[in-house]
Protein backbone atom coordinates (compact mmCIF):
# COMPACT_ATOMS: atom_id res chain seq x y z
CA UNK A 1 -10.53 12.68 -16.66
CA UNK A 2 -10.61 10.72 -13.41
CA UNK A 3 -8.27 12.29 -10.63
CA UNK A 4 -6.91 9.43 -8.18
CA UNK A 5 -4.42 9.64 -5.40
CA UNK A 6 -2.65 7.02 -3.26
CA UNK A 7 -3.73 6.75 0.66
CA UNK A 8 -2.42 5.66 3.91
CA UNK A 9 -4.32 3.27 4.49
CA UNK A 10 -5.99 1.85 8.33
CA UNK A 11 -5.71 -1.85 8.82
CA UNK A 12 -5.95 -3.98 11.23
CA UNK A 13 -2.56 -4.64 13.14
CA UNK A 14 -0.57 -7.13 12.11
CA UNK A 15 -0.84 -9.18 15.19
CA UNK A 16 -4.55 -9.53 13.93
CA UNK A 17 -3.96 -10.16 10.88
CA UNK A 18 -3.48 -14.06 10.87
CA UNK A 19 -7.65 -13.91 12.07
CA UNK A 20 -8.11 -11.53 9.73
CA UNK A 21 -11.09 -13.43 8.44
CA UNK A 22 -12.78 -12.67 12.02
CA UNK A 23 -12.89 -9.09 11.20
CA UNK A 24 -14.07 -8.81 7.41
CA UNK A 25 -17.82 -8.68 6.91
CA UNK A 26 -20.15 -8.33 3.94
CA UNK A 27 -21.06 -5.19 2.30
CA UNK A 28 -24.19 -3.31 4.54
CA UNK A 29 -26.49 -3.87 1.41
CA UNK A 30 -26.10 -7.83 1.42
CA UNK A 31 -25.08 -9.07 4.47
CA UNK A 32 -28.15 -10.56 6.30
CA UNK A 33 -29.94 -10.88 9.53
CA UNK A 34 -28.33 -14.04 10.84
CA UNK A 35 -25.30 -12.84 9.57
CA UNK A 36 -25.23 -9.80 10.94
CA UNK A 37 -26.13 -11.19 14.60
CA UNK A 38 -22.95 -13.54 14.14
CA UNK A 39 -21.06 -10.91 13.26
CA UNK A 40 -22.17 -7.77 15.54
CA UNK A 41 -21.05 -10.73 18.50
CA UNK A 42 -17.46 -10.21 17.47
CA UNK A 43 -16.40 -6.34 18.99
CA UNK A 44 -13.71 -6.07 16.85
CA UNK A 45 -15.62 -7.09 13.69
CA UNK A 46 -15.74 -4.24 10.65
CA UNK A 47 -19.58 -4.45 10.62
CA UNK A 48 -19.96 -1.96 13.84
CA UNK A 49 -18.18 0.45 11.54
CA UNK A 50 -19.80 -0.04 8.23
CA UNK A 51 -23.56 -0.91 9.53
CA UNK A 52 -23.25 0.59 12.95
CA UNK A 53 -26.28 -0.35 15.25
CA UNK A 54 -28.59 2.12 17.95
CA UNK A 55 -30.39 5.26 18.07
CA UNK A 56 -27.00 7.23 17.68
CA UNK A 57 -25.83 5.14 14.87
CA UNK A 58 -23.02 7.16 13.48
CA UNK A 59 -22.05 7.98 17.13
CA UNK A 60 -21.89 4.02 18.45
CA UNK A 61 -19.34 3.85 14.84
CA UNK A 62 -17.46 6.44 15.28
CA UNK A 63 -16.65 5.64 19.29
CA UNK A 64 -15.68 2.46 18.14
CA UNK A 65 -13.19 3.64 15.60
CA UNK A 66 -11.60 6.21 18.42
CA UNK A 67 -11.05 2.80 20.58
CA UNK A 68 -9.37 0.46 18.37
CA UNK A 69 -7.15 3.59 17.08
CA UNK A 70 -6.32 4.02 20.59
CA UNK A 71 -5.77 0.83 21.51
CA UNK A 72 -3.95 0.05 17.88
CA UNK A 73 -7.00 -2.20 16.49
CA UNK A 74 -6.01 -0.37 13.79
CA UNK A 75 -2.72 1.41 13.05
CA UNK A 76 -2.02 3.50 9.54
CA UNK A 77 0.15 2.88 7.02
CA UNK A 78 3.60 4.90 7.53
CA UNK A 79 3.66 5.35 3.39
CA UNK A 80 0.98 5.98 0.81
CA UNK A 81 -0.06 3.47 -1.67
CA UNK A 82 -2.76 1.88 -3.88
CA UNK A 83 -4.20 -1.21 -2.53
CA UNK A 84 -3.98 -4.07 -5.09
CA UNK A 85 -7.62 -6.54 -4.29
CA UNK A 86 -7.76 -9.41 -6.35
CA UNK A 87 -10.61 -11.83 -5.79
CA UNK A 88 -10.44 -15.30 -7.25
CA UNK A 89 -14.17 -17.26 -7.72
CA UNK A 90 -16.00 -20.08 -9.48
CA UNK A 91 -18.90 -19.63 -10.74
CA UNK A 92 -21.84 -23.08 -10.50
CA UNK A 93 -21.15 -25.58 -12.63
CA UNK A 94 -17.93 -24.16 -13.94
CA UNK A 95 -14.72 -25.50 -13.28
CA UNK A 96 -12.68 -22.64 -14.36
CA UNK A 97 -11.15 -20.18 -11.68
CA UNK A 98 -11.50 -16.38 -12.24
CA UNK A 99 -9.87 -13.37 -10.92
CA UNK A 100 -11.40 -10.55 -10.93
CA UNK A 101 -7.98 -7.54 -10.26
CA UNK A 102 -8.28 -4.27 -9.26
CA UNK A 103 -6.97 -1.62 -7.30
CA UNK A 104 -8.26 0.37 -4.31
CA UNK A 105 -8.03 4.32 -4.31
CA UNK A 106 -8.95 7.47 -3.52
CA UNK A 107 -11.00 9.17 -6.44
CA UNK A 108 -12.57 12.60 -6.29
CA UNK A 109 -16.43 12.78 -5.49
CA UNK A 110 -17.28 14.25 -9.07
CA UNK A 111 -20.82 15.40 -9.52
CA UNK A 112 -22.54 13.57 -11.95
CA UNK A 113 -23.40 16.24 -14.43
CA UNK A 114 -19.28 16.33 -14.54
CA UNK A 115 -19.34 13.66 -16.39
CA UNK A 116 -16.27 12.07 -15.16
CA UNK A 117 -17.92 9.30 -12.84
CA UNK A 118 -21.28 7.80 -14.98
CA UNK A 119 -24.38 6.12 -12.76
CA UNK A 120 -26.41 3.59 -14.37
CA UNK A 121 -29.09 3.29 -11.51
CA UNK A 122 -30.67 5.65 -9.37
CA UNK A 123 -30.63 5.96 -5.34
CA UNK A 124 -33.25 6.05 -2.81
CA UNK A 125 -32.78 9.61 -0.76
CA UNK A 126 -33.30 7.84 2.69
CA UNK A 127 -30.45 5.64 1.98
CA UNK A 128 -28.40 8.62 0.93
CA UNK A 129 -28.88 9.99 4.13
CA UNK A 130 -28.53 7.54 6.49
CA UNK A 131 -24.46 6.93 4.66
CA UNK A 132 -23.96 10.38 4.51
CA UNK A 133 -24.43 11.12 8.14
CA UNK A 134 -22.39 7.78 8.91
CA UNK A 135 -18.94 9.35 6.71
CA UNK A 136 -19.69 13.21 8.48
CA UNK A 137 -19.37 11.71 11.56
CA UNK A 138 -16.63 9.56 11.48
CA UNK A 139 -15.05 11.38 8.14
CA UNK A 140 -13.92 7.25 7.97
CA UNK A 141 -14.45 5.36 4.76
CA UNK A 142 -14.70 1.24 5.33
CA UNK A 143 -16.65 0.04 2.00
CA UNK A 144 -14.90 0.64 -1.36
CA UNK A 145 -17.37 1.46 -3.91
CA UNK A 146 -16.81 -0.72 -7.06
CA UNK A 147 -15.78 1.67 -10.41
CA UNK A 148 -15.25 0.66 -13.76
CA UNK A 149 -12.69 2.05 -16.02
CA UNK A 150 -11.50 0.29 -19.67
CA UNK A 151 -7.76 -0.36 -20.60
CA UNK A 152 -8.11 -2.86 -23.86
CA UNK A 153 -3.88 -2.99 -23.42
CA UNK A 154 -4.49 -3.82 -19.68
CA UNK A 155 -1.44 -1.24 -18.38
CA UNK A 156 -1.66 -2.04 -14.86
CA UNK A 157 -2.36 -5.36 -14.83
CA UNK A 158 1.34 -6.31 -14.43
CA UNK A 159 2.55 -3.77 -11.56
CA UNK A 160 -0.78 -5.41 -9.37
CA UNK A 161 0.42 -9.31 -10.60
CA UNK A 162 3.62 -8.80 -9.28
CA UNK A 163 1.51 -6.60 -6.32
CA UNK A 164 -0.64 -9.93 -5.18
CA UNK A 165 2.93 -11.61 -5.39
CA UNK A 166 3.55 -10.65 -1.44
CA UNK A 167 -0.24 -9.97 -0.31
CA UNK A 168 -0.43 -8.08 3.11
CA UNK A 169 -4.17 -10.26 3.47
CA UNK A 170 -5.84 -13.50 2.62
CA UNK A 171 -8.96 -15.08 3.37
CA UNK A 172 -11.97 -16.96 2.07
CA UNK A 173 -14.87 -15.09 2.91
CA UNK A 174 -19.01 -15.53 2.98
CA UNK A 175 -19.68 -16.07 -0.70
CA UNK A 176 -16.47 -18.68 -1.42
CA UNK A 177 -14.27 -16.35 -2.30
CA UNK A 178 -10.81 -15.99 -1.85
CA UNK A 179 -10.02 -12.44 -1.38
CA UNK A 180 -6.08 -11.22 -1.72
CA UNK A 181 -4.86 -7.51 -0.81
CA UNK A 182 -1.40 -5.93 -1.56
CA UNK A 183 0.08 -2.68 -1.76
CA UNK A 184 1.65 -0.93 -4.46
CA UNK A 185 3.73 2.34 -2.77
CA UNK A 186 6.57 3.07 -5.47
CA UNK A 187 5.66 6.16 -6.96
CA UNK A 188 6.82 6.20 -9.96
CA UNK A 189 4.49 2.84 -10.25
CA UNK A 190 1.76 5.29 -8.90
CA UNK A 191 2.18 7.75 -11.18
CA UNK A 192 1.39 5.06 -14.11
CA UNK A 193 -1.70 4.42 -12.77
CA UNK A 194 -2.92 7.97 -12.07
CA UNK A 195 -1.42 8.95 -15.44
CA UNK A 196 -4.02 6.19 -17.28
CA UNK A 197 -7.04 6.94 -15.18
CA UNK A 198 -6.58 10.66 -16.28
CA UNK A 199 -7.63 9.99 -19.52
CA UNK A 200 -10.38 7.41 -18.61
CA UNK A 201 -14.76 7.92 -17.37
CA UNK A 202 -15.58 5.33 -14.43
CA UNK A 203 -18.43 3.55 -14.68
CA UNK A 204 -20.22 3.35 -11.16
CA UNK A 205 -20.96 -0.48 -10.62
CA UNK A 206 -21.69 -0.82 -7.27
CA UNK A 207 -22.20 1.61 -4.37
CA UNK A 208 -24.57 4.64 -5.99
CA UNK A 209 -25.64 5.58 -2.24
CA UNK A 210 -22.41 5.44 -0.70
CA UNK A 211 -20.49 7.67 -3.68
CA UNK A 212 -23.70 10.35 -3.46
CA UNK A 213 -23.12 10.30 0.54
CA UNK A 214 -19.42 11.61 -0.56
CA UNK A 215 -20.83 13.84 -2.92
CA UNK A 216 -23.23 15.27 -0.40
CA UNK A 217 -20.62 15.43 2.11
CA UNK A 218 -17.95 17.07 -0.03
CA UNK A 219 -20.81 19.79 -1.10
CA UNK A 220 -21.63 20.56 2.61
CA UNK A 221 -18.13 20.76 3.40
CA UNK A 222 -17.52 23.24 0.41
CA UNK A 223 -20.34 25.44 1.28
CA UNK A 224 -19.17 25.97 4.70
CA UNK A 225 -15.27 26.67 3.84
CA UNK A 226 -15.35 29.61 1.35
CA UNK A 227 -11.52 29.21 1.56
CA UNK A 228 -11.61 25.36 0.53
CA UNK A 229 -9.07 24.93 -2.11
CA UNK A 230 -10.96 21.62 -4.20
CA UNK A 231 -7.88 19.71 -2.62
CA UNK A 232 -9.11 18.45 1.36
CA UNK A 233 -8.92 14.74 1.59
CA UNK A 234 -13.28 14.95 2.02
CA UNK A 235 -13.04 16.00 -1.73
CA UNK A 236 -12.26 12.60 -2.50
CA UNK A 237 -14.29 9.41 -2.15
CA UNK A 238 -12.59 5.34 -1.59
CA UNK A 239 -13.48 3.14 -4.67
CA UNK A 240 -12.37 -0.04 -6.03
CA UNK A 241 -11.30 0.22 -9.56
CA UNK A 242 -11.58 -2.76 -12.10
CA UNK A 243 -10.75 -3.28 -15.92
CA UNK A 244 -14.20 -3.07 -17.80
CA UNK A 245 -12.55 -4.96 -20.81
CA UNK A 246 -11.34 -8.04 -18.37
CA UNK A 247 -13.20 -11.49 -18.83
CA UNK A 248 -13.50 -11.87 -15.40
CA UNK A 249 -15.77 -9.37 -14.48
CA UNK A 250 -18.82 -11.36 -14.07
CA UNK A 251 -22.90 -9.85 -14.00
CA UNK A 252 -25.00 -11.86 -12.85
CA UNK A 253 -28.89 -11.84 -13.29
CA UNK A 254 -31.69 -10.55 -10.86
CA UNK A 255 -34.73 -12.62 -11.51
CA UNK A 256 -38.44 -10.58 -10.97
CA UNK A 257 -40.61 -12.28 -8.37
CA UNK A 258 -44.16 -11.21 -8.15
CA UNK A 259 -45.62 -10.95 -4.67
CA UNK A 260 -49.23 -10.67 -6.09
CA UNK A 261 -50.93 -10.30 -8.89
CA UNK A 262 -53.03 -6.32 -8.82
CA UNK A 263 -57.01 -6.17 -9.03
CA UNK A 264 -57.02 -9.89 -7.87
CA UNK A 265 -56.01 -11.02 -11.11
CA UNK A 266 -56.67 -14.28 -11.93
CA UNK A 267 -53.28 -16.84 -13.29
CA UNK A 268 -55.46 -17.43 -16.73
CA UNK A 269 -56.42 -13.88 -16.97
CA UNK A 270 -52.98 -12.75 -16.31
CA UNK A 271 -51.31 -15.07 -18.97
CA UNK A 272 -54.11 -13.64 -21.14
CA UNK A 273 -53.20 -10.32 -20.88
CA UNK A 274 -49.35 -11.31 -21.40
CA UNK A 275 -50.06 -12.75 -24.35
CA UNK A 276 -51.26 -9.28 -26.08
CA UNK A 277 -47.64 -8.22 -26.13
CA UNK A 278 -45.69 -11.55 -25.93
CA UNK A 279 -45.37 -15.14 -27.27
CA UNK A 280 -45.96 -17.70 -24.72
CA UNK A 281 -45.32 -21.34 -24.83
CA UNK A 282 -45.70 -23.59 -22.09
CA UNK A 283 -42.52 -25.74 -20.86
CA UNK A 284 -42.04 -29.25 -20.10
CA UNK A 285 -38.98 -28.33 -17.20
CA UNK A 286 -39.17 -25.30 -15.09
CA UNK A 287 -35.37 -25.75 -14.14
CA UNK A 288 -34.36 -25.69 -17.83
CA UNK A 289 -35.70 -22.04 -18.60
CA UNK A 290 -32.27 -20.07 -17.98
CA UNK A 291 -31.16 -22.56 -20.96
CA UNK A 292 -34.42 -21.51 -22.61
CA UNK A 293 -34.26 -18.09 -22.80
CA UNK A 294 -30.11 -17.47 -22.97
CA UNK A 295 -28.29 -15.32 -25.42
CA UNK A 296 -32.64 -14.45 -26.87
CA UNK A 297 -32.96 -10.75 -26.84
CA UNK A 298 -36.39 -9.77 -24.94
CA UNK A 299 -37.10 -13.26 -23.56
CA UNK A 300 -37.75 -14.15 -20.51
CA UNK A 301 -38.92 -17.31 -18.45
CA UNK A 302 -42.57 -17.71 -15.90
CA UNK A 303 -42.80 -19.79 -13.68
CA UNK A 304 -46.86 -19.16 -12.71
CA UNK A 305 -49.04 -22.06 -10.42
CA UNK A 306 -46.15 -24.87 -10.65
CA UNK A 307 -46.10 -24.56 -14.87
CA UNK A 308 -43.03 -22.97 -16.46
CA UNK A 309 -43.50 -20.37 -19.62
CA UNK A 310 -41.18 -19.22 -22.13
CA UNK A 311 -42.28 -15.57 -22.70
CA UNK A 312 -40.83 -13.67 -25.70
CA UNK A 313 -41.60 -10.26 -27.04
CA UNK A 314 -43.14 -9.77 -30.47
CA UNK A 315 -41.05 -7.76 -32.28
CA UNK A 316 -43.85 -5.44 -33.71
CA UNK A 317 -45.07 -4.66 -29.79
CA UNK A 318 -41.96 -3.04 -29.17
CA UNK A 319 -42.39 0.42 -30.41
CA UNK A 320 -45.44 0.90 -28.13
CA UNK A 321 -42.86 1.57 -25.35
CA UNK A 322 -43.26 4.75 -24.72
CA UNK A 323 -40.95 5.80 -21.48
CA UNK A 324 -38.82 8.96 -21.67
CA UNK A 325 -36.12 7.80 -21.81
CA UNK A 326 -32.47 6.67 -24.66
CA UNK A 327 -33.25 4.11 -27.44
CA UNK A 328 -29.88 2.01 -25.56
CA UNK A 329 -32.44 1.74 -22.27
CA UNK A 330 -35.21 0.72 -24.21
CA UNK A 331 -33.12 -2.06 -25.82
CA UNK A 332 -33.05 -3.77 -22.47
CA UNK A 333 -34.72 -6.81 -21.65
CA UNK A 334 -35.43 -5.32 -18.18
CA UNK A 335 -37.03 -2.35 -19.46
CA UNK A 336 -38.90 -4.54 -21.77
CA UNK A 337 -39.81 -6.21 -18.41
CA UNK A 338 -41.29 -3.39 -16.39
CA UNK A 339 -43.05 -1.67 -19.32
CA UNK A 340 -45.00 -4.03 -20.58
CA UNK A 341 -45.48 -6.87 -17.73
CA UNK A 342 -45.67 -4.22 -14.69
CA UNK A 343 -47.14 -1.06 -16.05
CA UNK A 344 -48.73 -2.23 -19.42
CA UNK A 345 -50.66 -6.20 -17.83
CA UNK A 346 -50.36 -5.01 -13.72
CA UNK A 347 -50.95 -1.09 -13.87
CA UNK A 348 -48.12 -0.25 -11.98
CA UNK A 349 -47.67 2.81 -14.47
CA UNK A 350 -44.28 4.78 -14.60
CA UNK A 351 -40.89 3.67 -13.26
CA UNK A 352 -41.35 5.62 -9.75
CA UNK A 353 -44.48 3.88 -9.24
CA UNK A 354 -42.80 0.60 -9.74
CA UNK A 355 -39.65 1.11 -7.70
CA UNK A 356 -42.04 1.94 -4.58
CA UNK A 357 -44.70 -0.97 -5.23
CA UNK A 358 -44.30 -3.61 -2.65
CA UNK A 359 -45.58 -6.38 -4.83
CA UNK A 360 -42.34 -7.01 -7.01
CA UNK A 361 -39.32 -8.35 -4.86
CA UNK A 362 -35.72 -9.15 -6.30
CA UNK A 363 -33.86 -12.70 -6.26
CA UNK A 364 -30.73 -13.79 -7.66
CA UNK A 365 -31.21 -17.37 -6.65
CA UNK A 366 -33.20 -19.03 -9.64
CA UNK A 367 -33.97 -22.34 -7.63
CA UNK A 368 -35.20 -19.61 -4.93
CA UNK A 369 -37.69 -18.08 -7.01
CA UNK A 370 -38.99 -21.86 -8.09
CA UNK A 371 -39.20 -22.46 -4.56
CA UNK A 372 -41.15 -18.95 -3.78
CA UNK A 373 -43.80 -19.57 -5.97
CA UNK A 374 -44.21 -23.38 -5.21
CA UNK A 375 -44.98 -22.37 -1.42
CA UNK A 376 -47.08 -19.94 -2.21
CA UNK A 377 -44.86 -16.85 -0.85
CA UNK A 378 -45.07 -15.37 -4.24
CA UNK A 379 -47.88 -15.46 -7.41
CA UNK A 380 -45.11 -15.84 -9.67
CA UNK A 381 -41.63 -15.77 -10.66
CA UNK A 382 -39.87 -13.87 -13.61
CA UNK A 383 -36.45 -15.50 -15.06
CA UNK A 384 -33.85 -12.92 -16.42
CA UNK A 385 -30.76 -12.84 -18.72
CA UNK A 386 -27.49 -10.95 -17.22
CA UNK A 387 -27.31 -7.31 -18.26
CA UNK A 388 -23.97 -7.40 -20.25
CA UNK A 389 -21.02 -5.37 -19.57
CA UNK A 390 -21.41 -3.62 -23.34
CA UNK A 391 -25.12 -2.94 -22.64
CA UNK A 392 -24.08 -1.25 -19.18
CA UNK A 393 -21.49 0.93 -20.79
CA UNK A 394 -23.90 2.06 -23.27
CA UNK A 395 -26.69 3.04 -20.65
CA UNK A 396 -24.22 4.96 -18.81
CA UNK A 397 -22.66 6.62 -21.88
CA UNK A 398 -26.28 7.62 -22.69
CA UNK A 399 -26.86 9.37 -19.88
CA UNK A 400 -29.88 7.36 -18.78
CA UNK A 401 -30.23 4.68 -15.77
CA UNK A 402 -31.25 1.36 -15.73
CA UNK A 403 -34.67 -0.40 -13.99
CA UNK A 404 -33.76 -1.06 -10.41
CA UNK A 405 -31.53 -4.28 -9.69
CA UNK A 406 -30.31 -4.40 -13.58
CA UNK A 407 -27.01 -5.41 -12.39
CA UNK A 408 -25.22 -7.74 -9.76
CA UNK A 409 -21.57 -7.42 -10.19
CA UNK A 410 -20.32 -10.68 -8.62
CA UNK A 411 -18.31 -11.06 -6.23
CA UNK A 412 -18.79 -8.65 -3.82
CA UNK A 413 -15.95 -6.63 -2.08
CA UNK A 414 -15.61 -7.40 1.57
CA UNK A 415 -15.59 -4.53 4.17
CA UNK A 416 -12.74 -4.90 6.40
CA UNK A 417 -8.93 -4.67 4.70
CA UNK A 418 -8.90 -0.99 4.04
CA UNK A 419 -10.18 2.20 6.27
CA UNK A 420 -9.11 5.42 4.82
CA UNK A 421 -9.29 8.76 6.56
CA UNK A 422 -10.77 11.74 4.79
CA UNK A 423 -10.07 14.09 8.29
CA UNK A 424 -8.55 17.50 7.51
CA UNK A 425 -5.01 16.29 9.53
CA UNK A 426 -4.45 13.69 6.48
CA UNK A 427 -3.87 16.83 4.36
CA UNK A 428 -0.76 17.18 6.71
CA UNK A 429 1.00 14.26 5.97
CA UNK A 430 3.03 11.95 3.11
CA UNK A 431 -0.20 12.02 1.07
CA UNK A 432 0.55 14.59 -1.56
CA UNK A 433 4.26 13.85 -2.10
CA UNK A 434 2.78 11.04 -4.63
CA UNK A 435 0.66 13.11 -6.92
């Protein structure tokens, strides 16, 4: 189903490439304001590219792109190739090293009603915008969206092991991470991969704005070339492919923290009103509620005035959730979440409502959300399971979308190792002769 094809890749030169840990940056979405200022102070950094500053945005990125080209910053691969990107992590209070392997491509920009590429949240249009006007001026692509595909016989797992075997980069970047690329350019090799993503759906795991800024680019580019032939390089879109059935593809949970609690809602009447729809018992350790509520299917922890809460859903409450939406989204503890704690105790009725209230902010740190409440930042804190990888795959093959911040797919990629071109003069060169 999935049509991918090798590129010729832009990387920094080589003489850079012993610093090349000066020039990688975080994805746009997570790096943050300090730093970004430590960063932005380093001209040749890949953050000027991916979250360009100044009124002219896309302008300032793509004059800076036209300079280090010119002054071979960055110099193009002579051959075509898929970029092997393995990233080995620990996860707290494990001692066991993972790698999470995949493979960096070119992938065409499918419409989602195609069914080829599958969602599982939706985007905000302003965000949408703001990437697509960034790739239609520069028609440069510096942040690999993440994709999921599943190989149970992992295929390609040995042609990128023996990849990552000479690695063109290494470095240790902002989360801990120790991030290895490599190219694969024999083509026959190339030809196995495209050969097993044929038959395969990709799951989108992270990057929804930046793959609908390709899609909105590729349809403006379509309706002004009645001549286009489905084949320009701005039909396709630069993603990061990984094995959905691998063990080392980690989700991590995003934890609910209330800013304030509607109508001036009292913490007594609030737990009150919880307990119509749930079962709440009162903690002795605030830090032990992860341990509480793991592997308990709509459970959930409260941390509310410095006294932790185990909250859990009674079973017979459960068909009062009424959303329009699959049976496989209502199965989630997140849904379970929003329905009944934000529209059915707060009145924050209807998932739109809920994604644009300002009260609700997301955390992934779980001591950060103790820590939030305790100074008085935030009314309360809700503690979440991970969203499994099965329960994702079932969402998406369902054709529905998850609450907002269901998933964190951890690590991160790292802007920075790969540029690819999707300008018309790449349809001129070595490109094709590997599909």
């Amino acid at each position: 189903m999935a049509e991918i094809r090798p590129v010729r890749g832009w990387r920094y030169s080589p003489a850079l490439s012993p610093t090349i840990d000066s020039y990688v940056s975080p994805l746009f979405d997570v790096v943050s304001s300090k730093q970004r200022a430590a960063l932005y102070n380093n001209p040749l950094n890949s953050i000027h590219v991916s979250v360009p500053q100044g009124e002219d945005a896309a302008g300032a990125a793509l004059r800076r792109l036209t300079e280090w080209q010119k002054a071979d910053v960055l110099l193009q691969d002579a051959l075509p190739g898929l970029y092997v990107y393995y990233q080995y992590f620990r996860l707290p209070g494990s001692a066991r090293e993972y790698c999470r392997k995949g493979f960096m491509c070119h992938i065409r920009a499918y419409a989602w009603e195609e069914n080829v590429v599958l969602r599982h949240e939706n985007t905000l249009p302003v965000s949408v915008n703001d990437r697509a006007e960034l790739l239609a001026r520069t028609q440069m692509q510096s942040s690999a969206t993440h994709g999921l595909y599943r190989d149970e016989a992992f295929e390609l797992e040995y042609y990128m092991d023996e990849a990552v075997q000479d690695p063109l980069y290494q470095t240790e970047d902002y989360q801990g991470v120790r991030d290895v690329l490599a190219v694969i350019q024999d083509r026959t090799v190339i030809r196995k991969f495209q050969a097993l993503l044929a038959e395969k759906q990709v799951i989108l795991a992270d990057g929804h704005h930046r793959y609908e800024a390709s899609l909105a680019y590729r349809q403006a580019r379509q309706a002004a070339d009645s001549k286009a032939t489905g084949y320009e390089p701005w039909n396709y879109h630069l993603m990061y492919l990984t094995n959905a059935a691998a063990d080392d593809l980690r989700i991590l949970p995003t934890h609910r923290l209330l800013l304030e609690l509607p109508g001036q809602l009292t913490d007594e009447a609030f737990l009150q009103r919880l307990g119509e729809f749930f079962l709440v018992l009162a903690q002795d350790d605030a830090y032990a509620l992860p341990e509480v509520i793991a592997g308990k299917t709509w459970a959930f922890g409260l941390y509310l005035g410095g006294q932790a809460y185990k909250l859990r859903l009674r079973p017979e409450v459960h068909a009062q959730l009424t959303w329009e939406t699959t049976a496989q989204v209502k199965a989630l503890d997140l849904t379970v979440l929003h329905y009944f704690v934000l529209e059915r105790v707060l009145g924050i009725v209807g998932p739109e409502a809920q994604r644009n209230w300002p009260g609700v902010a997301y955390v992934r740190s779980f001591s950060e959300c103790l820590a939030q409440v305790d100074r008085s930042a935030a009314r309360a804190a809700f503690i979440t399971n991970e969203v499994t990888m099965d329960e994702v795959e079932r969402v998406c093959h369902s054709g529905a979308v998850m609450p907002p911040k269901s998933t964190f797919f951890y690590p991160k990629t790292i802007v920075g190792f790969l540029f690819t071109s999707i300008r018309d003069a790449e349809a001129d060169n070595s490109f094709l002769q590997c599909v």
